[in-house]
N, C-alpha and C. Protein backbone atom coordinates (compact mmCIF):
# COMPACT_ATOMS: atom_id res chain seq x y z
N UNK A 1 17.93 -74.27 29.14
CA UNK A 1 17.50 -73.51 28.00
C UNK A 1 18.41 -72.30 27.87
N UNK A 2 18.59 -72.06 26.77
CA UNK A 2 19.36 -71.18 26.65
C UNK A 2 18.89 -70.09 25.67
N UNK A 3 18.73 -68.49 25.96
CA UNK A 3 17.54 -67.42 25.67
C UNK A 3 18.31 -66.27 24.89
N UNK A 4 17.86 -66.21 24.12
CA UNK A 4 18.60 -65.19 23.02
C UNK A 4 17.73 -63.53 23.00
N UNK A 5 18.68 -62.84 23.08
CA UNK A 5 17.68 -61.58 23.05
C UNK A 5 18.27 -60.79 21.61
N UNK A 6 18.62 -61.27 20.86
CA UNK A 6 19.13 -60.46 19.70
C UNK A 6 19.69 -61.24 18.59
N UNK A 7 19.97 -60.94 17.08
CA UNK A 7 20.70 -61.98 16.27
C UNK A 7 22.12 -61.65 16.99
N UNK A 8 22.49 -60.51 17.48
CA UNK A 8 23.80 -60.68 17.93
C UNK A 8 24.00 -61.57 18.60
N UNK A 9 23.50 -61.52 19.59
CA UNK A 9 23.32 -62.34 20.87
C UNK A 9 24.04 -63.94 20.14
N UNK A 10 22.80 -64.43 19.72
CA UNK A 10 22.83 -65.86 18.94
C UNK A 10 24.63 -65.84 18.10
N UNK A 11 24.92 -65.06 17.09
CA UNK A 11 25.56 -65.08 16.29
C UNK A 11 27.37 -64.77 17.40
N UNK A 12 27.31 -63.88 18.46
CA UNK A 12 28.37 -63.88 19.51
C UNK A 12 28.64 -65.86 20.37
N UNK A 13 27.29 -66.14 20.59
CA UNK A 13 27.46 -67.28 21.43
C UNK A 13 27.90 -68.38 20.29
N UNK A 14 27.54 -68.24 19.25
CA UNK A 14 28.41 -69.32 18.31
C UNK A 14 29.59 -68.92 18.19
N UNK A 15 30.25 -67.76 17.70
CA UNK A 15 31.49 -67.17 17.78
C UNK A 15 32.28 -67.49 19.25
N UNK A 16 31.72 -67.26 20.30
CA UNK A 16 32.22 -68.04 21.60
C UNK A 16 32.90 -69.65 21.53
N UNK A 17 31.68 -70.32 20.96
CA UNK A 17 32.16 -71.59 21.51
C UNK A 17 32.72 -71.62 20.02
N UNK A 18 33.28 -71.17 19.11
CA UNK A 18 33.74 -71.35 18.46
C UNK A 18 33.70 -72.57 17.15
N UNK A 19 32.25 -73.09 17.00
CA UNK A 19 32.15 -73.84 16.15
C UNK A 19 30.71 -73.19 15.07
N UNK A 20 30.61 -73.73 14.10
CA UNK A 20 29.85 -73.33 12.79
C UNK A 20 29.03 -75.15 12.76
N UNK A 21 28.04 -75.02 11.90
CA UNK A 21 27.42 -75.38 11.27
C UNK A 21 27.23 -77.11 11.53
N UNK A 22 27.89 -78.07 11.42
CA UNK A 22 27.15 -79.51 12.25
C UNK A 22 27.86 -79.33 13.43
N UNK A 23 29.08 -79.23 13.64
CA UNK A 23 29.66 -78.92 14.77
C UNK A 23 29.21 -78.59 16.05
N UNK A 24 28.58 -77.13 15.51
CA UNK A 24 27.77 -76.40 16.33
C UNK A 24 26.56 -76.81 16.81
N UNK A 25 25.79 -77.73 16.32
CA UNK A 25 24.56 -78.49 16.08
C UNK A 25 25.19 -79.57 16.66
N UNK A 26 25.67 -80.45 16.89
CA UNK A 26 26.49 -81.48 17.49
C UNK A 26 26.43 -80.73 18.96
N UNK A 27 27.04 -79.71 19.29
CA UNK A 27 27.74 -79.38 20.31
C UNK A 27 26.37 -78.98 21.09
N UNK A 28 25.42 -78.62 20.45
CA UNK A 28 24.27 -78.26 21.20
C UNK A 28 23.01 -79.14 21.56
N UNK A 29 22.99 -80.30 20.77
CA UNK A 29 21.89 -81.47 20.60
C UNK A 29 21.50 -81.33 22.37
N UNK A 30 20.12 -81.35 22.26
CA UNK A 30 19.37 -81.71 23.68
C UNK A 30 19.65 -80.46 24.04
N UNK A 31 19.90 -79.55 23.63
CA UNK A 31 19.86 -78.16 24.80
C UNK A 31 19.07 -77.55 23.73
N UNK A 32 17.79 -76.94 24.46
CA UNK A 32 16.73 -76.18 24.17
C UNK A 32 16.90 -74.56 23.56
N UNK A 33 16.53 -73.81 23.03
CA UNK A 33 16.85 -72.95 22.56
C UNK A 33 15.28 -71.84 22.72
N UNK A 34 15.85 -70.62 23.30
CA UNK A 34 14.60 -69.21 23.21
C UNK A 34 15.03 -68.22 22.21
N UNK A 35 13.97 -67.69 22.03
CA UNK A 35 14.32 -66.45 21.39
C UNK A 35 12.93 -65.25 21.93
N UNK A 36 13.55 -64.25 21.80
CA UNK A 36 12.48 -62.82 21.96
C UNK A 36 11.51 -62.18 20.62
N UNK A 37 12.07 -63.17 19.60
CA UNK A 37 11.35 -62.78 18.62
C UNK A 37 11.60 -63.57 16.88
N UNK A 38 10.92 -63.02 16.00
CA UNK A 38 11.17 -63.97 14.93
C UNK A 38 12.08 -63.41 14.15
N UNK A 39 12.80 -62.15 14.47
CA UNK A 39 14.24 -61.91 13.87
C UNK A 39 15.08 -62.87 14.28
N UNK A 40 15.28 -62.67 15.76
CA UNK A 40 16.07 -63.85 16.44
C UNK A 40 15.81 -65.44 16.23
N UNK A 41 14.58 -65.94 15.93
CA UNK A 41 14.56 -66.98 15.81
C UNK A 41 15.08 -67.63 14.20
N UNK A 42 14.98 -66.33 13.17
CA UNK A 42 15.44 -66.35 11.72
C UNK A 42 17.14 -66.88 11.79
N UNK A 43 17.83 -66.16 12.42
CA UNK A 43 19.16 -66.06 13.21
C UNK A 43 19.32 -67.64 13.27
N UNK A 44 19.29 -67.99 14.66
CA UNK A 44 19.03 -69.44 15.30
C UNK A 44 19.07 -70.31 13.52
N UNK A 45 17.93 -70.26 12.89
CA UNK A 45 17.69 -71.38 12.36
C UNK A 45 18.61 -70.90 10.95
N UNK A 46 19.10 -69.65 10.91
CA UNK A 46 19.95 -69.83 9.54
C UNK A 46 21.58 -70.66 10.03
N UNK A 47 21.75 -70.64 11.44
CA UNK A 47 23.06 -71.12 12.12
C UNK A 47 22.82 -73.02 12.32
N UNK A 48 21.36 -73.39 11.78
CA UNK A 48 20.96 -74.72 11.77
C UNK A 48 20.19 -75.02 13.35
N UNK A 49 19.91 -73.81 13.93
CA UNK A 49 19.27 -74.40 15.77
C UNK A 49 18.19 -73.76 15.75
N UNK A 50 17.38 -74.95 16.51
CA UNK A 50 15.91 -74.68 16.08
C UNK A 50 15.61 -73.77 17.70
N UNK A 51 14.95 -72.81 17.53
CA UNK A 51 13.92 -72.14 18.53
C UNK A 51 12.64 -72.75 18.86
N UNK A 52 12.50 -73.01 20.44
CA UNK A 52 12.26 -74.20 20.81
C UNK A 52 11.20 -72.76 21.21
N UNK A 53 11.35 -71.78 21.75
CA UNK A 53 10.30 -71.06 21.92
C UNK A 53 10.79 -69.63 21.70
N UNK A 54 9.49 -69.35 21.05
CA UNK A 54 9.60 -67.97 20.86
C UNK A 54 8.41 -66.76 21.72
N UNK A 55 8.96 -66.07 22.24
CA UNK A 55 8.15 -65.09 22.79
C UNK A 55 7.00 -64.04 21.99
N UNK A 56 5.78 -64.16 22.42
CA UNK A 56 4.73 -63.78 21.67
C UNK A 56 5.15 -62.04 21.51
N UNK A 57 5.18 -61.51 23.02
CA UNK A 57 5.57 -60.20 22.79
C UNK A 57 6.69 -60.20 23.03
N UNK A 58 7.77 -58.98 22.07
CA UNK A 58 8.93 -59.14 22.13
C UNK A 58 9.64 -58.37 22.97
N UNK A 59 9.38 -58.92 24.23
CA UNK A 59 10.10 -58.70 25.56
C UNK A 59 10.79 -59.16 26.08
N UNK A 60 11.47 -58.75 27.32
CA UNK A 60 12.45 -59.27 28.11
C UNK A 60 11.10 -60.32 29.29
N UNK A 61 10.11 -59.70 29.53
CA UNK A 61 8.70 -60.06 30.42
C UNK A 61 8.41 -61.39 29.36
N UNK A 62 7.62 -60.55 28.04
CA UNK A 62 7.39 -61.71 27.01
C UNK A 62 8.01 -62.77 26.91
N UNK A 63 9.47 -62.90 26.68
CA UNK A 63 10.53 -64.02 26.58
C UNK A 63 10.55 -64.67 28.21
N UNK A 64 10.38 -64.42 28.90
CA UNK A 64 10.04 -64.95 30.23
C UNK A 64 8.78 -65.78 30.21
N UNK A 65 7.58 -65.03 30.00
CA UNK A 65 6.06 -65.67 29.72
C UNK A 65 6.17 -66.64 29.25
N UNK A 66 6.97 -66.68 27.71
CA UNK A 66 7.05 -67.97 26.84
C UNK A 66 7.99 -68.86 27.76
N UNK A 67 8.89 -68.61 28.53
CA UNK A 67 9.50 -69.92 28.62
C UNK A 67 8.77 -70.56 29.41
N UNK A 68 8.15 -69.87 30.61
CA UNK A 68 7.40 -70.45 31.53
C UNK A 68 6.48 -71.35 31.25
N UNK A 69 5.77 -70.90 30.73
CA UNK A 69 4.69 -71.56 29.37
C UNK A 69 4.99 -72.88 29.03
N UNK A 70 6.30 -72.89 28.22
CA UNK A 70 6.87 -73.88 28.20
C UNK A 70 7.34 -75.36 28.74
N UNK A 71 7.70 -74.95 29.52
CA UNK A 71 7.95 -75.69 30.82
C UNK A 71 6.88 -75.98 32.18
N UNK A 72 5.89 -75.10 31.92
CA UNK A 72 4.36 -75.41 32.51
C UNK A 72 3.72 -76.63 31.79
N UNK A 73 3.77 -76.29 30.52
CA UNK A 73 2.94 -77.25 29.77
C UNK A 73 3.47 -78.82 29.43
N UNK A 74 5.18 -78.73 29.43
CA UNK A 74 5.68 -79.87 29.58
C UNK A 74 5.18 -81.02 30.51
């Protein structure tokens, strides 16, 4: 899983691997996606990647809670 704490955040790690839009979505298929909140998760899904979880409170603790959660309930 891979955990976003900001639109920067999200919008740097696409700029990293250097691809946009199916590409980028291609390059990520099957890898899970967090976010700390529903700015960040706005982010994610305007770049086409869905937020697989989002943290209730928008914490660094919160974004922890949720993933756990996550992966508990799996």
């Amino acid at each position: 899983m891979v955990t976003f704490t900001s639109s920067s955040t999200v919008k740097n790690f696409a700029a990293l691997l250097g691809l946009k839009g199916s590409a980028l979505r291609r390059e990520l298929r099957g890898i899970q996606m967090s976010s700390i909140g529903p700015v960040t998760s706005a982010t994610l899904r305007e770049l086409g990647l869905r937020p697989e979880v989002q943290a209730k409170e928008f914490t660094i603790p919160g974004l922890v809670a949720a993933i756990r959660q996550r992966f508990l309930v799996m």
